[in-house]
PDB file of N, CA and C in Angstrom:
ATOM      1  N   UNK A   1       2.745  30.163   4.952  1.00  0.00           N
ATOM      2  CA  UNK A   1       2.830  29.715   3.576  1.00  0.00           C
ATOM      3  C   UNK A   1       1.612  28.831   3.271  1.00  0.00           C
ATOM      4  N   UNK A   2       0.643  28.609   2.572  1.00  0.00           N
ATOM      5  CA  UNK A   2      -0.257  27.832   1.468  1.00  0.00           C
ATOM      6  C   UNK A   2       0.463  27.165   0.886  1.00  0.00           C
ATOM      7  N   UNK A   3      -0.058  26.059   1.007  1.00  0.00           N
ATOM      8  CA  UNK A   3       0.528  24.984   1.023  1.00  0.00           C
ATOM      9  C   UNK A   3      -1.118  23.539   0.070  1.00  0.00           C
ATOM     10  N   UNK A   4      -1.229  23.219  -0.990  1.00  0.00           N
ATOM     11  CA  UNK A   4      -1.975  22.357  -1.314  1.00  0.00           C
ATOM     12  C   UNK A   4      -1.504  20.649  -0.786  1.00  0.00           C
ATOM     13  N   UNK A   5      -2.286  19.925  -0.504  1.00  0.00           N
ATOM     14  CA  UNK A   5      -1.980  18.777   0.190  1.00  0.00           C
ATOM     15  C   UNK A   5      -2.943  17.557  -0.592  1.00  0.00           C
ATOM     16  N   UNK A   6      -2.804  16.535  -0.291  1.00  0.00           N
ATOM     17  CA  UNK A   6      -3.708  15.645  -0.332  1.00  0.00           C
ATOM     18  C   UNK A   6      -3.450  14.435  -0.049  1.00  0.00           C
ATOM     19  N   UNK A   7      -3.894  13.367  -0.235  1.00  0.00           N
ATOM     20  CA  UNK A   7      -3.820  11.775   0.127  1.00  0.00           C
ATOM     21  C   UNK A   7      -3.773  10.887  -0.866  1.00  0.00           C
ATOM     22  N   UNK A   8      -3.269  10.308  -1.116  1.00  0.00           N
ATOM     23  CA  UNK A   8      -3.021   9.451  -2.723  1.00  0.00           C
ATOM     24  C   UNK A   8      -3.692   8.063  -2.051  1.00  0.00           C
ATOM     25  N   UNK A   9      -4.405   7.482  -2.842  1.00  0.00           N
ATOM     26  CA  UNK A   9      -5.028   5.911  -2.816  1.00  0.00           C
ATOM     27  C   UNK A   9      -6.085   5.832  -4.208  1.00  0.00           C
ATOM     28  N   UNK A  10      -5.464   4.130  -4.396  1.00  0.00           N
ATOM     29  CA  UNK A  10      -6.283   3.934  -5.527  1.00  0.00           C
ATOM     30  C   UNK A  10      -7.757   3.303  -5.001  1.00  0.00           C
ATOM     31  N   UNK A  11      -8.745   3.654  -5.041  1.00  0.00           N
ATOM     32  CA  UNK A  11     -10.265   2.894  -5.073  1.00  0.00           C
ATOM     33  C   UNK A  11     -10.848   2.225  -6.120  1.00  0.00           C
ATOM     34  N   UNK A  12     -12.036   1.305  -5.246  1.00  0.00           N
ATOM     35  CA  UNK A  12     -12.718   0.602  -6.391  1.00  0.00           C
ATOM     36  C   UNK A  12     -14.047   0.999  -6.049  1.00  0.00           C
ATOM     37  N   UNK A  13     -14.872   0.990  -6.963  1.00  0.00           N
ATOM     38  CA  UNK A  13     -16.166   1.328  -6.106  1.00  0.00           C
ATOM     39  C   UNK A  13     -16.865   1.656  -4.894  1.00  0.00           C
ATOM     40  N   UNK A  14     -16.155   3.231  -4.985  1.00  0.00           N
ATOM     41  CA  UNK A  14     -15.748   3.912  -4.133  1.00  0.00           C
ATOM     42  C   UNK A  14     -15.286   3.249  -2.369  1.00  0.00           C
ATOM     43  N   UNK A  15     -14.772   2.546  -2.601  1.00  0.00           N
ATOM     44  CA  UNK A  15     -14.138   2.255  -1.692  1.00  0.00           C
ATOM     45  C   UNK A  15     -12.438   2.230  -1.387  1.00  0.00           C
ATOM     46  N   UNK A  16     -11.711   2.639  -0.464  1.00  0.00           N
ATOM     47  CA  UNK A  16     -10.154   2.556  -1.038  1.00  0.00           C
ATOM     48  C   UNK A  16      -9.686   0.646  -0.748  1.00  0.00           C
ATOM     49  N   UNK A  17      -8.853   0.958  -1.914  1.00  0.00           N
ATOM     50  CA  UNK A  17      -8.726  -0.643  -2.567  1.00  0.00           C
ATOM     51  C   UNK A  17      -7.013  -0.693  -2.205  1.00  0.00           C
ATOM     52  N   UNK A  18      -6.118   0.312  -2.630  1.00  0.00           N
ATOM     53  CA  UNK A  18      -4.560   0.516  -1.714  1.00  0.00           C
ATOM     54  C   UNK A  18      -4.170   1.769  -1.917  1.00  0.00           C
ATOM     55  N   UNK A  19      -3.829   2.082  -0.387  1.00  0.00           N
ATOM     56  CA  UNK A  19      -3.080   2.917   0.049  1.00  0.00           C
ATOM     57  C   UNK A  19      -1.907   3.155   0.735  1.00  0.00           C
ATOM     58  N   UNK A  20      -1.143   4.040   1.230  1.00  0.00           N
ATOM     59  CA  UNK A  20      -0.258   4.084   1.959  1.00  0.00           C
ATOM     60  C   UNK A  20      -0.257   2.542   2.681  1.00  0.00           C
ATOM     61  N   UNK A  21      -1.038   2.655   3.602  1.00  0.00           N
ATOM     62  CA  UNK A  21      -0.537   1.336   4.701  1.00  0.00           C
ATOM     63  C   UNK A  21      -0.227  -0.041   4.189  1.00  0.00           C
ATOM     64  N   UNK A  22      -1.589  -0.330   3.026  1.00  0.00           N
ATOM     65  CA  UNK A  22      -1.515  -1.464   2.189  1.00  0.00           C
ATOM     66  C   UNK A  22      -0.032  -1.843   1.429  1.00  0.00           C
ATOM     67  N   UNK A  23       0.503  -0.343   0.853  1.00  0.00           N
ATOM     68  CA  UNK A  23       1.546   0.007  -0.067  1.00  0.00           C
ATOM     69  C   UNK A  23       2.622  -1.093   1.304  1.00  0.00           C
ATOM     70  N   UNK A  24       2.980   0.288   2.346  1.00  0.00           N
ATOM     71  CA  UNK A  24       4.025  -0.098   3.074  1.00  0.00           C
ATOM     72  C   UNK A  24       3.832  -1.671   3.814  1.00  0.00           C
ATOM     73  N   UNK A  25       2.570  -2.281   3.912  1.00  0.00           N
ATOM     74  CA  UNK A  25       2.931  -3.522   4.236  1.00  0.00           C
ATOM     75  C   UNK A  25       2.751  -4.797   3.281  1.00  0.00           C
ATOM     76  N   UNK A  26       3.012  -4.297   2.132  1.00  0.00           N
ATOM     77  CA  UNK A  26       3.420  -5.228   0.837  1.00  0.00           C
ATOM     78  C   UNK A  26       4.882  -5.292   0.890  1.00  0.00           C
ATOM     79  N   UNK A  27       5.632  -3.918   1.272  1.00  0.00           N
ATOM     80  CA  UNK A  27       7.220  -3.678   1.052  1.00  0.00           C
ATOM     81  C   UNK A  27       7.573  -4.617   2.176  1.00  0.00           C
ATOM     82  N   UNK A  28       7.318  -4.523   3.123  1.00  0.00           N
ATOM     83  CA  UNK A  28       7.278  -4.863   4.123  1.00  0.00           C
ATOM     84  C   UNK A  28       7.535  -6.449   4.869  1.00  0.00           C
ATOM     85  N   UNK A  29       6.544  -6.728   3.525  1.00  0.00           N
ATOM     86  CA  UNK A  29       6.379  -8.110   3.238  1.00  0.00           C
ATOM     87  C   UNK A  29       7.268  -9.011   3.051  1.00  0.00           C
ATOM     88  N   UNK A  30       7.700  -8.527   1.739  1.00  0.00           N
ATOM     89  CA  UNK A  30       8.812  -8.534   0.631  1.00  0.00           C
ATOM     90  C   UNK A  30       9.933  -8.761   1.112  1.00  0.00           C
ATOM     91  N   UNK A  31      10.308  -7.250   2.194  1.00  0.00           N
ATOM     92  CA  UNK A  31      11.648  -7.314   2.755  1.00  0.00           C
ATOM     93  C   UNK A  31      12.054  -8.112   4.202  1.00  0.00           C
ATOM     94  N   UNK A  32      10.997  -8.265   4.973  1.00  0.00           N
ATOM     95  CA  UNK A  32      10.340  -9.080   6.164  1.00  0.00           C
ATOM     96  C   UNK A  32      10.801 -10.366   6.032  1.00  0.00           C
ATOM     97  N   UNK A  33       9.908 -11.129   4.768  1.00  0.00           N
ATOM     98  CA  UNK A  33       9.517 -12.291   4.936  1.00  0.00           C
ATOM     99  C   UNK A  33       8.403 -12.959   5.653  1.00  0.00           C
ATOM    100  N   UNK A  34       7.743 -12.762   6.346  1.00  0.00           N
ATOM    101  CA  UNK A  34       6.656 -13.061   7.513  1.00  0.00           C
ATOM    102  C   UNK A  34       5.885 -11.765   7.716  1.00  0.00           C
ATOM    103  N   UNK A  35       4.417 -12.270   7.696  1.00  0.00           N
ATOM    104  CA  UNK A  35       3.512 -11.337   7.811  1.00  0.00           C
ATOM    105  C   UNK A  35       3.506 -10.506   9.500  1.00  0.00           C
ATOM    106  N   UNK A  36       4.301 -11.360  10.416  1.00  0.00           N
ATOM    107  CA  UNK A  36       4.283 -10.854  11.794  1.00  0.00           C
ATOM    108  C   UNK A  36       5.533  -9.703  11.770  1.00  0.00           C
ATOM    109  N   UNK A  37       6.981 -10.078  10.711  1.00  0.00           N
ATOM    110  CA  UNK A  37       7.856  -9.007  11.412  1.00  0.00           C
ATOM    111  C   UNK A  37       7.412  -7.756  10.267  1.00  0.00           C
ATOM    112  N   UNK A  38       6.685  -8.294   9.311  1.00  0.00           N
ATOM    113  CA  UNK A  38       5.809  -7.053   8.360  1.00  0.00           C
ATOM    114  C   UNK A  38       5.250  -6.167   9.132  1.00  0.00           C
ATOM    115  N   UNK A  39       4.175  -6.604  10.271  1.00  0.00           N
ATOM    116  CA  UNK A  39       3.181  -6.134  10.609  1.00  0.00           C
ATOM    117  C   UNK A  39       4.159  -5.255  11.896  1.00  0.00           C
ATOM    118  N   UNK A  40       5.037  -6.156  12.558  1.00  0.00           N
ATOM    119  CA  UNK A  40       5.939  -5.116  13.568  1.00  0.00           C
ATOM    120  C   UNK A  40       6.520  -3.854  12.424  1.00  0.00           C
ATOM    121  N   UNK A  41       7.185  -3.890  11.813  1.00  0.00           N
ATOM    122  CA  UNK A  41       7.732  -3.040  10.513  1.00  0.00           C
ATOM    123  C   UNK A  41       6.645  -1.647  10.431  1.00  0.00           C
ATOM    124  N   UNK A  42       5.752  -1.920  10.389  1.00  0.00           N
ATOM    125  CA  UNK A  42       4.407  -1.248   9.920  1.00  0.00           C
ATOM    126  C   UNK A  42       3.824  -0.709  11.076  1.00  0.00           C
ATOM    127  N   UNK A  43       4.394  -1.048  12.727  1.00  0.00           N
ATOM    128  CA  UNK A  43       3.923  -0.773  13.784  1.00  0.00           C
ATOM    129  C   UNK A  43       2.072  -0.912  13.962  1.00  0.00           C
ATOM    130  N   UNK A  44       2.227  -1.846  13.490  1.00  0.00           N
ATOM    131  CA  UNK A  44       0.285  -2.433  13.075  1.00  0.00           C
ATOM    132  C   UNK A  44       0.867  -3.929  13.923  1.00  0.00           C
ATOM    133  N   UNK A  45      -0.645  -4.543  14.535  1.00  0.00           N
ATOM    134  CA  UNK A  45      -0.835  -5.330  15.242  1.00  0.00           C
ATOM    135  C   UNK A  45      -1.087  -6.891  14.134  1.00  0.00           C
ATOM    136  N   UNK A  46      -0.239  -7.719  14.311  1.00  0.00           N
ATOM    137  CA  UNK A  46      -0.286  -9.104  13.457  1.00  0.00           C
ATOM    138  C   UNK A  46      -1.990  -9.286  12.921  1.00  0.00           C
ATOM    139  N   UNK A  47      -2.798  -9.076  13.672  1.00  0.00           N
ATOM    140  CA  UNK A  47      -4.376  -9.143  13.568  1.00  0.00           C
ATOM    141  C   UNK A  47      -4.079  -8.549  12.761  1.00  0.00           C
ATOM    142  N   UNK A  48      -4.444  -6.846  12.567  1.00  0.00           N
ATOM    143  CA  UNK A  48      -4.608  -5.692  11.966  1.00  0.00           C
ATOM    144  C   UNK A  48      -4.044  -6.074  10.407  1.00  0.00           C
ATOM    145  N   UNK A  49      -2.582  -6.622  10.193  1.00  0.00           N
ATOM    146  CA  UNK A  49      -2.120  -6.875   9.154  1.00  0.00           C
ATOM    147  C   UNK A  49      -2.839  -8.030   8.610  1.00  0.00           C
ATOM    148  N   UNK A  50      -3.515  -9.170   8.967  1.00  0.00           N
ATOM    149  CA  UNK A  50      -3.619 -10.337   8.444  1.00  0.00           C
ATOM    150  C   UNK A  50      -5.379  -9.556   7.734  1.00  0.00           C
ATOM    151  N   UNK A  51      -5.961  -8.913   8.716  1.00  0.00           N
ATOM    152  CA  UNK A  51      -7.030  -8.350   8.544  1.00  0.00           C
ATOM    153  C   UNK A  51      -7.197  -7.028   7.123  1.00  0.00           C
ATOM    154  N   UNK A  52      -6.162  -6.848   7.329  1.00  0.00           N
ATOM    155  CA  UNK A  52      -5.868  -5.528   5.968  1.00  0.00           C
ATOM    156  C   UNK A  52      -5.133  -6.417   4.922  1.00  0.00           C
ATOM    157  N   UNK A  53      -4.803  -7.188   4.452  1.00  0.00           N
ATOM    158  CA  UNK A  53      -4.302  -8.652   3.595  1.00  0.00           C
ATOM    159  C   UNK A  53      -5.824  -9.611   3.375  1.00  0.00           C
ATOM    160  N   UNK A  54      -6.184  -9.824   3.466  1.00  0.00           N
ATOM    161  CA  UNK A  54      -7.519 -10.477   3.534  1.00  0.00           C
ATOM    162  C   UNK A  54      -8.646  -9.593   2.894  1.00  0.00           C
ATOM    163  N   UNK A  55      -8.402  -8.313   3.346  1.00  0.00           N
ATOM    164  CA  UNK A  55      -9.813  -7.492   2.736  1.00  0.00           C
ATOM    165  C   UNK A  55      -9.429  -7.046   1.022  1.00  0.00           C
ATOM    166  N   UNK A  56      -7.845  -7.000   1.135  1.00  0.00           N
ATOM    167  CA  UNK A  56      -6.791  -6.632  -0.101  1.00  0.00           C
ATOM    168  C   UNK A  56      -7.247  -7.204  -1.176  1.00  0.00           C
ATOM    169  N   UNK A  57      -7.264  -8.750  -1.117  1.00  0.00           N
ATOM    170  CA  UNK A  57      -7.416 -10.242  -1.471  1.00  0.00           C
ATOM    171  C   UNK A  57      -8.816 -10.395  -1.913  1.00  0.00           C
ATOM    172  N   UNK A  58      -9.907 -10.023  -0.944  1.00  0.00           N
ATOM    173  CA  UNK A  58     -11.385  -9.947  -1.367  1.00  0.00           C
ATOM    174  C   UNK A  58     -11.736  -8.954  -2.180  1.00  0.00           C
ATOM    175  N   UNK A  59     -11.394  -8.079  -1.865  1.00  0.00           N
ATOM    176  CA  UNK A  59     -11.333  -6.530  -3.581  1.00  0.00           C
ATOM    177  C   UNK A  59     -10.437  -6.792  -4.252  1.00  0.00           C
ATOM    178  N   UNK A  60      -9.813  -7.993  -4.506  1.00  0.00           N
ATOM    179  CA  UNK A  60      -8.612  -7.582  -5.733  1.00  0.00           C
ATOM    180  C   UNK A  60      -9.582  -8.657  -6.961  1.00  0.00           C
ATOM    181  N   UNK A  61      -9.369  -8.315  -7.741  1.00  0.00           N
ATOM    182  CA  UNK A  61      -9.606  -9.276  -9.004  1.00  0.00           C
ATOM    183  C   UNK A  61      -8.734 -10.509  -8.837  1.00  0.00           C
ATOM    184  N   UNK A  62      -7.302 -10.506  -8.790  1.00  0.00           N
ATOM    185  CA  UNK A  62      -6.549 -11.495  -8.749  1.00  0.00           C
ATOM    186  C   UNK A  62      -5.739 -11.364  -7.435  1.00  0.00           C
ATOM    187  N   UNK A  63      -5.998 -13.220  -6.766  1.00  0.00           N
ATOM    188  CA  UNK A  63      -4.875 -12.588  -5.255  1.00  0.00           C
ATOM    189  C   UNK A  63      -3.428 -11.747  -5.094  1.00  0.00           C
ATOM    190  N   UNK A  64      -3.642 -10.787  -4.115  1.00  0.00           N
ATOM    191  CA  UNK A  64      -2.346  -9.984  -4.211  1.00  0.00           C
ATOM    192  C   UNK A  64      -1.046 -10.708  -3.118  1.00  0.00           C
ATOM    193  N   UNK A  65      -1.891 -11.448  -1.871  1.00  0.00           N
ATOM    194  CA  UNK A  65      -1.076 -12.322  -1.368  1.00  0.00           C
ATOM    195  C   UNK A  65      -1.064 -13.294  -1.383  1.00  0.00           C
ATOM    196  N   UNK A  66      -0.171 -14.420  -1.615  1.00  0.00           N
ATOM    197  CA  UNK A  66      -0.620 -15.873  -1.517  1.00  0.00           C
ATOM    198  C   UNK A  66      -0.167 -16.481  -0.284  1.00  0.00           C
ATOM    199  N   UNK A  67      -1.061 -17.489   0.248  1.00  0.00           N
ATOM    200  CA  UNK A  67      -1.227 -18.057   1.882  1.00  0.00           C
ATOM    201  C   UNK A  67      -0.802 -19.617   1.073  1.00  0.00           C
ATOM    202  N   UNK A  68      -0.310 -20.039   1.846  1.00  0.00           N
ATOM    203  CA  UNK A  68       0.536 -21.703   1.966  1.00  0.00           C
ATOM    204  C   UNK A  68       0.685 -21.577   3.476  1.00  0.00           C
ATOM    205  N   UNK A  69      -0.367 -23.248   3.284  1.00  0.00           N
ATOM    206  CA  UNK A  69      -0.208 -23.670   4.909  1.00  0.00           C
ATOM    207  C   UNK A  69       0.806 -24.083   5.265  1.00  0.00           C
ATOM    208  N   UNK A  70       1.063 -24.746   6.617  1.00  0.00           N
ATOM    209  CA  UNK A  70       2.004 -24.729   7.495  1.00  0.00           C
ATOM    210  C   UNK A  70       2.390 -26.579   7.210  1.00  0.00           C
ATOM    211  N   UNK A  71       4.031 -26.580   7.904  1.00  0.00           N
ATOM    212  CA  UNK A  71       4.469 -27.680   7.242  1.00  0.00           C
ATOM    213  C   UNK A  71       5.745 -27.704   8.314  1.00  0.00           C
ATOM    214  N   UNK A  72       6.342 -28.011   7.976  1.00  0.00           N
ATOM    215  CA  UNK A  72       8.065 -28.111   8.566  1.00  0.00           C
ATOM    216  C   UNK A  72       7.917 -26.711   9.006  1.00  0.00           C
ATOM    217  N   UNK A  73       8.106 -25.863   8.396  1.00  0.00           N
ATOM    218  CA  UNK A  73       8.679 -24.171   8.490  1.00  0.00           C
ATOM    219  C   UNK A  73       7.580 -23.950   8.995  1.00  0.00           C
ATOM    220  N   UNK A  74       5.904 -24.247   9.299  1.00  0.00           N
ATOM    221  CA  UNK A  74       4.834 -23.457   9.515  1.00  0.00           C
ATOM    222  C   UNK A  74       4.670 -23.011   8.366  1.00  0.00           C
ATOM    223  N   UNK A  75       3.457 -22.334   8.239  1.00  0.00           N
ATOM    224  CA  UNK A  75       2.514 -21.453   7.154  1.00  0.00           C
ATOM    225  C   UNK A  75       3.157 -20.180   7.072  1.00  0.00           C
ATOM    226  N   UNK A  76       2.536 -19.217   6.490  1.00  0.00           N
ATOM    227  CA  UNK A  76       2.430 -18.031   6.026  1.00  0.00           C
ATOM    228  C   UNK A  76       1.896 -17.442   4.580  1.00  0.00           C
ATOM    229  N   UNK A  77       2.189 -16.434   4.178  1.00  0.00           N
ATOM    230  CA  UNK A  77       2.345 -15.926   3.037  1.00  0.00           C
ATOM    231  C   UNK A  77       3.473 -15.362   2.301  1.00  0.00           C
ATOM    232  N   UNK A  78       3.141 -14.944   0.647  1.00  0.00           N
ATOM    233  CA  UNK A  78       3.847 -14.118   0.366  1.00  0.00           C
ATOM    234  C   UNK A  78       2.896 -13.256  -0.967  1.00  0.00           C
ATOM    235  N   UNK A  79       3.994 -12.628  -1.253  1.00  0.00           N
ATOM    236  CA  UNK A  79       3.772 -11.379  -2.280  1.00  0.00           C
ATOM    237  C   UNK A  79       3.739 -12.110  -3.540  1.00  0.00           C
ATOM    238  N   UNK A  80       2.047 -12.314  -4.181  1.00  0.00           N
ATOM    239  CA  UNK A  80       2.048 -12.540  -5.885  1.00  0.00           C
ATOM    240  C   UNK A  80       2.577 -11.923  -6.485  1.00  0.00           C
ATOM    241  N   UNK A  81       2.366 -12.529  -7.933  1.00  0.00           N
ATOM    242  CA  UNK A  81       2.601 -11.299  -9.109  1.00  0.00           C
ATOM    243  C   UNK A  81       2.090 -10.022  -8.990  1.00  0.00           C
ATOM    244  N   UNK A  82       0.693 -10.596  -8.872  1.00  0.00           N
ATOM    245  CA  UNK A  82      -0.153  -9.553  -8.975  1.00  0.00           C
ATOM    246  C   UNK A  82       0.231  -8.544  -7.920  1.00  0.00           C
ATOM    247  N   UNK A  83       0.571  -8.637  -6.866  1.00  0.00           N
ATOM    248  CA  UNK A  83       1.181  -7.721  -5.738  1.00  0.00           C
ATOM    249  C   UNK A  83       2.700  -6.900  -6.080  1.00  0.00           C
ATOM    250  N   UNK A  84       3.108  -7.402  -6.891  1.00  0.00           N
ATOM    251  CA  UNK A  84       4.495  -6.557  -7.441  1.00  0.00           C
ATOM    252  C   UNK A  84       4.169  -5.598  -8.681  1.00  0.00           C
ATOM    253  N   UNK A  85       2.986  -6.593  -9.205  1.00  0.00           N
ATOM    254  CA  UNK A  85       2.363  -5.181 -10.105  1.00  0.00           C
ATOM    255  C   UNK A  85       1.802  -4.301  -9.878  1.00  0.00           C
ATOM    256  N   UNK A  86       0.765  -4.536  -8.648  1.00  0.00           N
ATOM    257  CA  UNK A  86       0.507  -3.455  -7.692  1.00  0.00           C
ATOM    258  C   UNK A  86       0.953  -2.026  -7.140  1.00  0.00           C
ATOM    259  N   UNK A  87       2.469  -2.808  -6.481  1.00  0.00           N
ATOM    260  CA  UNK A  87       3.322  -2.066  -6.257  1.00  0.00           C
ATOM    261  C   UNK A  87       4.342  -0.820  -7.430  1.00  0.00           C
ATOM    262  N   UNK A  88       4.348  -1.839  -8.377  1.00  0.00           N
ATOM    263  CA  UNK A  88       4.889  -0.931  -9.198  1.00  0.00           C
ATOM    264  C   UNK A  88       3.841   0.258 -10.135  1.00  0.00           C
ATOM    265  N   UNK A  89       2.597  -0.473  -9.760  1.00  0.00           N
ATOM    266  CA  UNK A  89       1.866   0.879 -10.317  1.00  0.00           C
ATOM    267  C   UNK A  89       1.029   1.941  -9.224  1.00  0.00           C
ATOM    268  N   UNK A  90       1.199   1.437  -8.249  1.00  0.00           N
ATOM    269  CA  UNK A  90       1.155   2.467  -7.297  1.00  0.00           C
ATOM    270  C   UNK A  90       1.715   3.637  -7.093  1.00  0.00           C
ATOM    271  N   UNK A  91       3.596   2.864  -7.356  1.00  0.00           N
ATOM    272  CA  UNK A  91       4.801   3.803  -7.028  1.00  0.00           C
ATOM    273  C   UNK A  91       4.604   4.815  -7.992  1.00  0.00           C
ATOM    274  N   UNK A  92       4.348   4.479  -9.195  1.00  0.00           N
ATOM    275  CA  UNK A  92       4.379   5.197 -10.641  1.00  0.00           C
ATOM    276  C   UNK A  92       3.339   6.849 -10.493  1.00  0.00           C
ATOM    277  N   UNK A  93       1.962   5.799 -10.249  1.00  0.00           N
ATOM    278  CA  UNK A  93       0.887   6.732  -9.649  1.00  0.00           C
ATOM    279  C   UNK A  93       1.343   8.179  -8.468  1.00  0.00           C
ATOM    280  N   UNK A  94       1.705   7.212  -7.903  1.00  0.00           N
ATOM    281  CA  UNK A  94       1.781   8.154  -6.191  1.00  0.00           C
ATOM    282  C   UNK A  94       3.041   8.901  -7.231  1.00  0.00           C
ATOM    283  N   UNK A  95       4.199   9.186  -7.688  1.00  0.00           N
ATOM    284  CA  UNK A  95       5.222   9.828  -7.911  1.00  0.00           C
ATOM    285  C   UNK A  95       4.435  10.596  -9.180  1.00  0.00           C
ATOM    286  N   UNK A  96       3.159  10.462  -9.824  1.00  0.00           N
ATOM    287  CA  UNK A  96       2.920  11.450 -10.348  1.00  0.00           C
ATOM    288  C   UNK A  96       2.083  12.212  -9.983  1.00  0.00           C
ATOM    289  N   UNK A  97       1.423  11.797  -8.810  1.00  0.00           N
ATOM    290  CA  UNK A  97       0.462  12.321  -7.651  1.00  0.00           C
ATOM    291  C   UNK A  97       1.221  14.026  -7.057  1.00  0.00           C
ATOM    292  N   UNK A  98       2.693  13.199  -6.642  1.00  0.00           N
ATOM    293  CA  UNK A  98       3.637  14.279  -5.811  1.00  0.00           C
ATOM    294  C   UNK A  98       3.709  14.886  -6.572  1.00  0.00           C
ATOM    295  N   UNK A  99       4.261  14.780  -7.901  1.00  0.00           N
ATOM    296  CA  UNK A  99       4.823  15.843  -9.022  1.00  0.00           C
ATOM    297  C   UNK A  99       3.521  16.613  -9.343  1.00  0.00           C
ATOM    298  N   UNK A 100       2.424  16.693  -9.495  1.00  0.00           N
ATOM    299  CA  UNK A 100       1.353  17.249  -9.390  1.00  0.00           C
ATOM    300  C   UNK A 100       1.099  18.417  -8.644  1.00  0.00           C
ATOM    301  N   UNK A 101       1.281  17.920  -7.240  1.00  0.00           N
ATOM    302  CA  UNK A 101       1.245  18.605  -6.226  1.00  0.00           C
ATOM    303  C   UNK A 101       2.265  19.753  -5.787  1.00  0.00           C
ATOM    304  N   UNK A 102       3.315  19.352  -6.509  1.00  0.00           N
ATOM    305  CA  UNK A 102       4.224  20.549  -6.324  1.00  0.00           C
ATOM    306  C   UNK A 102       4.149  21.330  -7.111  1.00  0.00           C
ATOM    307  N   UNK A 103       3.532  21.393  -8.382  1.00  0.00           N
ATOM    308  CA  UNK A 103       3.287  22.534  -9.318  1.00  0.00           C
ATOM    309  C   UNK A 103       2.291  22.676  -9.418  1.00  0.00           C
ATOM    310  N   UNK A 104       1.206  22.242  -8.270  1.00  0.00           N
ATOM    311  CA  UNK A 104       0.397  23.107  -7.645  1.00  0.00           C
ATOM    312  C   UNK A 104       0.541  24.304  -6.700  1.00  0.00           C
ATOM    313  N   UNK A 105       1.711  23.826  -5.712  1.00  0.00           N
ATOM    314  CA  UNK A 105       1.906  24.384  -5.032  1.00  0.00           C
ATOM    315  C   UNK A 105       3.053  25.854  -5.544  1.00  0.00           C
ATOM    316  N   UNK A 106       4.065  25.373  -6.643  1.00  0.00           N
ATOM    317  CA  UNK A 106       4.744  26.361  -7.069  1.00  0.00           C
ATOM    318  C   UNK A 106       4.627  27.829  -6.923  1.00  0.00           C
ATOM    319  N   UNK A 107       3.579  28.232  -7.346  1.00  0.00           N
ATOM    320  CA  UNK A 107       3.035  29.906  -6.924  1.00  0.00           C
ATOM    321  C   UNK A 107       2.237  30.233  -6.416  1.00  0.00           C
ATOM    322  N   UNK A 108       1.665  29.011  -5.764  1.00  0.00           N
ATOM    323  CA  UNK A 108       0.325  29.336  -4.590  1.00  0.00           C
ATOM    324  C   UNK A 108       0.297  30.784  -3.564  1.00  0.00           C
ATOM    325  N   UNK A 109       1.750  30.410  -3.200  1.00  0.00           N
ATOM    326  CA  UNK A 109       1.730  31.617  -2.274  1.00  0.00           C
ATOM    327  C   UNK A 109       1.688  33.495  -3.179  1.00  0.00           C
ATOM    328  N   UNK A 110       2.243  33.339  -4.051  1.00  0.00           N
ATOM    329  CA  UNK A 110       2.355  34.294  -5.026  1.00  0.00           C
ATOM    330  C   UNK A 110       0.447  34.709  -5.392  1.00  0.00           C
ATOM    331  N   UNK A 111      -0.288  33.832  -5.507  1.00  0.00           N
ATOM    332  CA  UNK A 111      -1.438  33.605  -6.005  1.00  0.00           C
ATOM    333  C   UNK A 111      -2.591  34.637  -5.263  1.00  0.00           C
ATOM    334  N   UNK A 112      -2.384  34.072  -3.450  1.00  0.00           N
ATOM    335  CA  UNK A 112      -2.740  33.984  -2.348  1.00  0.00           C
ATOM    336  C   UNK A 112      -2.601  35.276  -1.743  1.00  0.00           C
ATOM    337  N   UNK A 113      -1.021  35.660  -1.674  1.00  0.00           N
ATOM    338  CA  UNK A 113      -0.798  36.850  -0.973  1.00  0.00           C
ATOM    339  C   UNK A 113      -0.971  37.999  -1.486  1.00  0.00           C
TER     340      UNK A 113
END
């Protein structure tokens, strides 16, 4: 069967700005609480996550995570505004990405064979 495929991410000058991984360790975040059981969640290395959060943050116009140092509880982060708007226009995007793709794919094989 033919089958059309592709990869959904939004870029900025030509660079990718969020994708999948970025996506799932915002949720991640969110539902976590802590950037370490995020980054276990995501099967990505605490580095790897703090490192993909940081580069997020330097291409975003407005911060997507916010960092508060450590105190009683210790430091961490969490998820801005701007990171829930993110998210919700990602989801929007990527679900019209898929719907795309399947009526691409609809009579491909018909097309093909």
């Amino acid at each position: 069967m033919f089958e059309v495929k592709g990869t959904f991410a939004i870029y900025k000058n030509e660079e990718q700005f969020f994708g999948q991984l970025q996506y799932t360790l915002l949720k991640a975040l969110i539902s976590e609480g802590s950037i370490n059981a995020a980054a276990k969640k995501c099967h990505i290395s605490y580095q790897q996550a703090w490192s993909i959060a940081d580069k997020m943050n330097r291409n975003s116009p407005i911060p997507i995570l916010i960092r508060y140092k450590g105190g009683k509880d210790g430091g961490g982060c969490r998820v801005g505004a701007y990171g829930y708007e993110l998210i919700k226009i990602y989801e929007e995007l990527h679900s019209k990405f898929v719907k795309e793709l399947v009526g691409l794919n609809a009579n491909l094989d018909s097309c093909l064979l």
